[in-house]
Protein backbone atom coordinates (compact mmCIF):
# COMPACT_ATOMS: atom_id res chain seq x y z
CA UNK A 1 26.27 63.78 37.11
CA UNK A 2 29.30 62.45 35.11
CA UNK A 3 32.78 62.46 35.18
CA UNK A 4 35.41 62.05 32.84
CA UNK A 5 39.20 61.49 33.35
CA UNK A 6 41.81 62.61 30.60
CA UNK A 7 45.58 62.87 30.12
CA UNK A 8 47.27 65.35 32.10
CA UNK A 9 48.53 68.41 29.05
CA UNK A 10 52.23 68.13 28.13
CA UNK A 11 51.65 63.67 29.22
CA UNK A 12 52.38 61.38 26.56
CA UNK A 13 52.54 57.83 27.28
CA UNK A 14 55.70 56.04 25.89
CA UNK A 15 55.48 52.49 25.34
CA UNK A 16 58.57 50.49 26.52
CA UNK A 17 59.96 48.01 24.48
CA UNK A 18 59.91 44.63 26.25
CA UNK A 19 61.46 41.57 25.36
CA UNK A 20 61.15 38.11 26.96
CA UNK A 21 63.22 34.96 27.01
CA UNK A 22 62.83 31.36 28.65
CA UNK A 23 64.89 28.66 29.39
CA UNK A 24 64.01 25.20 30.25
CA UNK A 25 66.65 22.75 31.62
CA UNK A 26 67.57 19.82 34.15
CA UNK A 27 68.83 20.67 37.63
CA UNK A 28 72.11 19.18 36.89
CA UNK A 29 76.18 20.97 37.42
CA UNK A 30 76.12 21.38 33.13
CA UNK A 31 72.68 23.66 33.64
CA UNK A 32 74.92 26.61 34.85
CA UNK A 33 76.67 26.80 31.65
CA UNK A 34 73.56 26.54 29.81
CA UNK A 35 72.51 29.55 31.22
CA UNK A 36 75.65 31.13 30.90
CA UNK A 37 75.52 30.49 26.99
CA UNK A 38 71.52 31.28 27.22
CA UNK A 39 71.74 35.06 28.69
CA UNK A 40 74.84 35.57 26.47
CA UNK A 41 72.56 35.07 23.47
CA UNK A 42 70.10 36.84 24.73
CA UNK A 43 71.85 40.19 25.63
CA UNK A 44 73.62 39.35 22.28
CA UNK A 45 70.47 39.40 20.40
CA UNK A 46 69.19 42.98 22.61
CA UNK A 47 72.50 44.74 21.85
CA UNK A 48 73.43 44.79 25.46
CA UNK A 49 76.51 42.97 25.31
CA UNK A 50 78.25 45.70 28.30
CA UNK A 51 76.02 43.43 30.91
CA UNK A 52 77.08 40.10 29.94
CA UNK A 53 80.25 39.66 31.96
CA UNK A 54 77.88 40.30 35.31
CA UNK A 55 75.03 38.81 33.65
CA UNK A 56 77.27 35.60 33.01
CA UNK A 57 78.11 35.55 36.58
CA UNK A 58 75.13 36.30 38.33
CA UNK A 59 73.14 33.56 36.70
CA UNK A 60 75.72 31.07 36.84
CA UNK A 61 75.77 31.59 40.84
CA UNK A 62 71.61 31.20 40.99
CA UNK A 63 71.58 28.26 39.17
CA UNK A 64 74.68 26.75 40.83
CA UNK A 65 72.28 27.75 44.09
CA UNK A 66 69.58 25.71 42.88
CA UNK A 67 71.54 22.70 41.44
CA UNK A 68 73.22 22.44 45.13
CA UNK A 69 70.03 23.01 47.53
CA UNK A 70 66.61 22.50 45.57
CA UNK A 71 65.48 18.55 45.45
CA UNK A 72 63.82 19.40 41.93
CA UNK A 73 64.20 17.61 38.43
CA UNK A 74 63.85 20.79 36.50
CA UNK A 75 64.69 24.73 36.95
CA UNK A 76 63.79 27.74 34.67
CA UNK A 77 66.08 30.82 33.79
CA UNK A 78 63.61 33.74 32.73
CA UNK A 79 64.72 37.04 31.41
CA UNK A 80 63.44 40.30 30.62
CA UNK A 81 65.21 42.94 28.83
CA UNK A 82 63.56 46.47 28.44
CA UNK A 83 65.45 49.97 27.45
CA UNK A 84 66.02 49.91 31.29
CA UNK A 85 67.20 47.41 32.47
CA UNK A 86 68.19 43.25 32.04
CA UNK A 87 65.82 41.16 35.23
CA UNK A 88 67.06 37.70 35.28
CA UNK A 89 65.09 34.95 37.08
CA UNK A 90 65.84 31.53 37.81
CA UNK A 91 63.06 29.40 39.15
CA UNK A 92 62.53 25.85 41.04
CA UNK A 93 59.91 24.19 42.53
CA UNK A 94 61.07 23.37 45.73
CA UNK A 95 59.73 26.00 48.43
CA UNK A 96 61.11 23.75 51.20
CA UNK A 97 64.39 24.63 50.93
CA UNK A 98 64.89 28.03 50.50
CA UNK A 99 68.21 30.28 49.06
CA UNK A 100 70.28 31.17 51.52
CA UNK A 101 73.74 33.92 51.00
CA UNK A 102 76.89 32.08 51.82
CA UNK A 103 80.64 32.57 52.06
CA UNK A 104 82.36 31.61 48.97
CA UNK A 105 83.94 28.25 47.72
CA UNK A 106 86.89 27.64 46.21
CA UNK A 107 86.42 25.09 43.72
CA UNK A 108 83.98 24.28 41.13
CA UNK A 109 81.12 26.34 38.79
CA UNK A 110 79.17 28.99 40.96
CA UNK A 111 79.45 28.75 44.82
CA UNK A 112 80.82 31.92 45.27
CA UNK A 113 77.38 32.55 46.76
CA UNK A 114 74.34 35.22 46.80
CA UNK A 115 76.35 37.64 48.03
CA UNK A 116 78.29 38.49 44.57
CA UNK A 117 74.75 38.16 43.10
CA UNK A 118 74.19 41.28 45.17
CA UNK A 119 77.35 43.20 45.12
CA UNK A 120 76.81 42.71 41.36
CA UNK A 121 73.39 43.70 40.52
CA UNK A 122 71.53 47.05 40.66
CA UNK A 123 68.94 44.64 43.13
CA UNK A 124 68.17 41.20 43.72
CA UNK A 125 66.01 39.46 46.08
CA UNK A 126 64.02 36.47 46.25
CA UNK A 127 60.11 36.01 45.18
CA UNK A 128 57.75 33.47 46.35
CA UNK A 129 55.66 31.66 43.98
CA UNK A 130 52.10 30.62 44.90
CA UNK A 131 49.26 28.38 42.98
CA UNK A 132 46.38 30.12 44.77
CA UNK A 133 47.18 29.26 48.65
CA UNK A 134 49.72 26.99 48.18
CA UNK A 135 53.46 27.84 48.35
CA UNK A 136 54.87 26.21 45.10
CA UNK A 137 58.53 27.48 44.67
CA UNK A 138 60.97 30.73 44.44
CA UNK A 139 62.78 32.73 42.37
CA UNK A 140 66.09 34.07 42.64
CA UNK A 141 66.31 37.51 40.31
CA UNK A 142 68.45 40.10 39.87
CA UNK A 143 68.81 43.45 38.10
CA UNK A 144 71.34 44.80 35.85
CA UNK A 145 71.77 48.33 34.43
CA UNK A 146 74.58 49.43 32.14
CA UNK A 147 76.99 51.43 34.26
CA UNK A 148 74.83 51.10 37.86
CA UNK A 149 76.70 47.68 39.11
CA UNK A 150 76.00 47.09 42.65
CA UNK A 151 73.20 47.59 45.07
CA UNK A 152 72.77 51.52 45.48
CA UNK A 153 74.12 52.52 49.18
């Protein structure tokens, strides 16, 4: 007996076009403009220039997050930007201490908390990252979508 398993009629697989970008840098106050200047570019280079006001923001606020809590030498800001949507990560190493949404601040780069990460974004959340069974660090992401701002209610 054999079976065989084809595409449904009328079912054409579209490829999506997928682009990925890194960022390297120390966990230090100037790192948030970095990445400002870093997803700019980016978004710049993807022709998605209506999500780089939030984009700009949102990034700024995660690394500000990290540069104030994680004990870490080094953070990452990764992006991915498909015909979708812009997913913008920024990693430490420091699973000890993890991101917590605050009230804002008044002064400074950032510190206006998580919480305009989230008003902001289509979603956002926080991912654990694990070396086999060990806990190893997090990553604060977030979602953007031209003309969906904001978590869906």
């Amino acid at each position: 007996m054999s079976a065989s398993v084809g595409a449904s009629p009328g079912v054409v697989a579209v490829p999506v076009r997928q682009e990925s970008y890194k960022m390297v840098a120390p966990t230090s106050p100037a790192t948030a403009r970095l990445a400002r200047d870093f997803v700019t570019a980016a978004l710049v280079a993807a022709e998605r220039r209506l999500l780089i006001e939030d984009a700009r923001i949102c990034v700024s606020d995660a690394v500000a997050n990290v540069v104030r809590c994680a004990r870490v030498p080094e953070l990452s800001v990764e992006m991915t930007v498909n015909e979708e949507s812009v997913v913008v990560a920024v990693r430490d190493d420091d699973p000890a201490r993890p991101p917590w949404p605050r009230g804002p601040r008044t002064a400074g780069e950032g510190g206006r908390g998580l919480g305009l990460v989230r008003r902001l974004a289509h979603a956002s959340g926080v991912t654990w990252v694990w070396d086999g069974l060990d806990l190893v660090g997090k990553r604060v992401w977030f979602e953007l979508r031209e003309g969906a701002g904001g978590h869906p209610h």
